[in-house]
Protein backbone atom coordinates (compact mmCIF):
# COMPACT_ATOMS: atom_id res chain seq x y z
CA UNK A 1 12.40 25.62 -19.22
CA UNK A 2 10.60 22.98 -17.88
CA UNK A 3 10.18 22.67 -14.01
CA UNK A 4 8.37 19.29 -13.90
CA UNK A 5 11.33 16.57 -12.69
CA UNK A 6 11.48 13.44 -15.12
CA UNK A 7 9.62 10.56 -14.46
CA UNK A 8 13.09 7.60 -13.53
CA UNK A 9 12.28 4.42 -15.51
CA UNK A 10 11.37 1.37 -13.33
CA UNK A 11 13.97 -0.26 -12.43
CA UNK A 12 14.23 -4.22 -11.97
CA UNK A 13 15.12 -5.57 -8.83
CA UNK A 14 15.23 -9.32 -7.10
CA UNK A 15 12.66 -11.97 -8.22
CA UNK A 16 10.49 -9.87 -11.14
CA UNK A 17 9.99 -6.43 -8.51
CA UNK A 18 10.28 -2.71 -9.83
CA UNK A 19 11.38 -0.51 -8.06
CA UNK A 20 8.89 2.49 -9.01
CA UNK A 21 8.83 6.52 -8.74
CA UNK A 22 6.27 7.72 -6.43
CA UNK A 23 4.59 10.76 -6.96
CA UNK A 24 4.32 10.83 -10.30
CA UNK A 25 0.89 8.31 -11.36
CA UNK A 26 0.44 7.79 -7.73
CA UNK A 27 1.45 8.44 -3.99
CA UNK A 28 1.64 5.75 -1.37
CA UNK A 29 1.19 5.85 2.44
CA UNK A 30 3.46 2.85 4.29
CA UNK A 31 1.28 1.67 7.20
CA UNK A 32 2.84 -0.92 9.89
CA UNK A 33 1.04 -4.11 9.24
CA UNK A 34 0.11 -4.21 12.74
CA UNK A 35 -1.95 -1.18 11.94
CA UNK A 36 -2.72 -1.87 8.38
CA UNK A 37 -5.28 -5.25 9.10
CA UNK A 38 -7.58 -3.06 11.16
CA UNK A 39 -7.36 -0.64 7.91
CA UNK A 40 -8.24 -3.09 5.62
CA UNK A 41 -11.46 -4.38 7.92
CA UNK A 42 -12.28 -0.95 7.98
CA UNK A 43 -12.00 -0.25 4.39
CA UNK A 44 -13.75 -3.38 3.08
CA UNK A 45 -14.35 -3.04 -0.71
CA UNK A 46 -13.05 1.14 -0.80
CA UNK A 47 -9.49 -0.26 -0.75
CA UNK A 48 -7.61 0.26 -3.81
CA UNK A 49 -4.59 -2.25 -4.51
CA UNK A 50 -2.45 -3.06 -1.50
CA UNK A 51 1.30 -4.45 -1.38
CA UNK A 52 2.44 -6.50 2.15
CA UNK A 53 6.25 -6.39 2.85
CA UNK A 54 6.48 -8.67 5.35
CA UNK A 55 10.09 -8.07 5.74
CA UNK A 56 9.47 -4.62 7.14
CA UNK A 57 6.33 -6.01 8.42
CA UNK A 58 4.25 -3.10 6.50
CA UNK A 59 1.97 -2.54 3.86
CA UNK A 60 1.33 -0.22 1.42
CA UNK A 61 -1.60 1.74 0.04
CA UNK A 62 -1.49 3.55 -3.25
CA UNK A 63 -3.41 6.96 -3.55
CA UNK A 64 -4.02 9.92 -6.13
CA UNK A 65 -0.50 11.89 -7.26
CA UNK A 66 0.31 14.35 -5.00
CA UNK A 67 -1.93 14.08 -2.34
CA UNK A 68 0.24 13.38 0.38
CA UNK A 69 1.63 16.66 0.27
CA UNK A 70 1.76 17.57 3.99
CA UNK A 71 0.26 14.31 5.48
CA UNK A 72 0.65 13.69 9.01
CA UNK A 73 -1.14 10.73 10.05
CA UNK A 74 0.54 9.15 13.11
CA UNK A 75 2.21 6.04 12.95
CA UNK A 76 2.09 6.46 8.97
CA UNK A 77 5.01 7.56 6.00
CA UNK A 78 4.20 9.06 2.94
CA UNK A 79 6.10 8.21 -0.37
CA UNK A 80 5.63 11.19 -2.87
CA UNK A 81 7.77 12.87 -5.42
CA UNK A 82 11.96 11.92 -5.14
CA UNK A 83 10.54 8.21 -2.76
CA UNK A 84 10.47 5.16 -4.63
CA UNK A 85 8.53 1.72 -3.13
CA UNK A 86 9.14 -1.61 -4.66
CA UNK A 87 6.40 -3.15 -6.84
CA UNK A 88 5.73 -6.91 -7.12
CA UNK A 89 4.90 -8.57 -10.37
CA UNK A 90 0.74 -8.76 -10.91
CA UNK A 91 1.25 -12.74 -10.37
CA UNK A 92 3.01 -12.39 -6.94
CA UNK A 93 0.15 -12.58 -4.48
CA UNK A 94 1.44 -14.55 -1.43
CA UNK A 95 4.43 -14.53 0.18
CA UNK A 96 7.12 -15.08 1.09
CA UNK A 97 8.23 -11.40 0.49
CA UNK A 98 6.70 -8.95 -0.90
CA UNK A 99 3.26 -9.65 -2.35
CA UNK A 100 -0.16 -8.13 -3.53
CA UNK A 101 -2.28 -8.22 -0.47
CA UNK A 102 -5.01 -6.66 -2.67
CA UNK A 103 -3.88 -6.90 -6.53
CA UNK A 104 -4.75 -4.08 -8.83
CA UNK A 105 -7.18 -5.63 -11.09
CA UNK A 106 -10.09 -4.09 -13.03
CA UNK A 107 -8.46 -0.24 -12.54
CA UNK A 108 -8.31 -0.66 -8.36
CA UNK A 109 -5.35 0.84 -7.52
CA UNK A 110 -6.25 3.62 -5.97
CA UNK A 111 -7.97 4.26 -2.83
CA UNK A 112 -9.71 7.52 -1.93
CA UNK A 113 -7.24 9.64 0.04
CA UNK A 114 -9.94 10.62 2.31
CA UNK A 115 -11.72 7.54 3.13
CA UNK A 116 -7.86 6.36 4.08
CA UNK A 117 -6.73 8.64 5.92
CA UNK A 118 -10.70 8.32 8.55
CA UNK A 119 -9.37 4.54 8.40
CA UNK A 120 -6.29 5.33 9.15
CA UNK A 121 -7.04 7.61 12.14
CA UNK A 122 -9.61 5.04 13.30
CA UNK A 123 -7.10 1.80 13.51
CA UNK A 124 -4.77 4.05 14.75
CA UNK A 125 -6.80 4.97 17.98
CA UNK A 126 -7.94 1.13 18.25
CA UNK A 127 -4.69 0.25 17.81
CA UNK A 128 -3.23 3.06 21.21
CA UNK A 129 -6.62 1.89 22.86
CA UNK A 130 -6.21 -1.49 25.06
CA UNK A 131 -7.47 -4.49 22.94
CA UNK A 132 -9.02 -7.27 23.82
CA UNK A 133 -8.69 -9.27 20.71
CA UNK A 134 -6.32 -9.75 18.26
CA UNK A 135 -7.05 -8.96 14.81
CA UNK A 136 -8.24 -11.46 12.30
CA UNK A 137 -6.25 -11.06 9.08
CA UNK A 138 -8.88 -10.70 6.34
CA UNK A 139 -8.47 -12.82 2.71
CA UNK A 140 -6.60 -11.90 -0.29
CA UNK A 141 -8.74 -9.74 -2.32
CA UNK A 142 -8.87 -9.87 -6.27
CA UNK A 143 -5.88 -11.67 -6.43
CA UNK A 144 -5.74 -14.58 -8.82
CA UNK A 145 -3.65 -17.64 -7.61
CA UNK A 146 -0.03 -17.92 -8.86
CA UNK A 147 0.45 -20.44 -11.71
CA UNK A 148 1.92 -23.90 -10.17
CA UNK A 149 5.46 -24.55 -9.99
């Protein structure tokens, strides 16, 4: 008998978005965007791919299968095995709605669990701390432009 749970087929939502199984090719950790700017100054070029829902406002980091198994970074939600996060097409890179804030080209999806989480940890005591200055929002990165009209 087989214990491993089948992998659901992507299913199509609104405007060309999956909604995909997590926990199976990859985990995800749901950041508040608020939080998630400082992560991506921190990270720099060790960020994997990156989805913005601006609706929520949060974004999204994708990370190796099953290693979010008892994660408990403040402020943070991990999406593992039986969670599901909506996907937008490869050409959807600005908003508005969801969109690739870093677009998974050339194999960069994932980012390092590790080097996350320090990031994570880090924004999230700059973020607690009083600030003096509001954060920049960096540049799309690898993202080609969507094709006109």
């Amino acid at each position: 008998m087989n214990s491993e749970p089948a992998r659901p087929a992507a299913l199509p939502t609104t405007a060309d978005c999956q909604l995909q199984a997590a926990g199976f090719d990859w985990d995800a950790v749901r950041v508040p965007r608020s939080i998630g700017i400082h992560v991506l100054e921190i990270l720099g070029h060790r960020s994997g791919a990156v989805i913005e829902d601006p609706r929520e406002p949060a974004v999204y980091w994708f990370v190796r299968q099953g290693s979010t198994a008892g994660w408990d970074v403040p402020e943070t939600r991990p999406l593992g095995m039986t969670q599901h996060l909506v996907v937008p097409p490869p050409h959807r890179v600005r908003g508005p709605g969801l969109h690739w804030r870093i677009c998974p080209t050339g194999g960069r999806l994932i980012t390092d669990v590790r080097v996350l989480r320090t990031a994570l940890e880090d924004a999230v005591g700059m973020f607690r701390a009083p600030r003096g200055e509001t954060a920049r929002l960096l540049p799309r990165q690898g993202c080609a432009e969507p094709p006109p009209g």
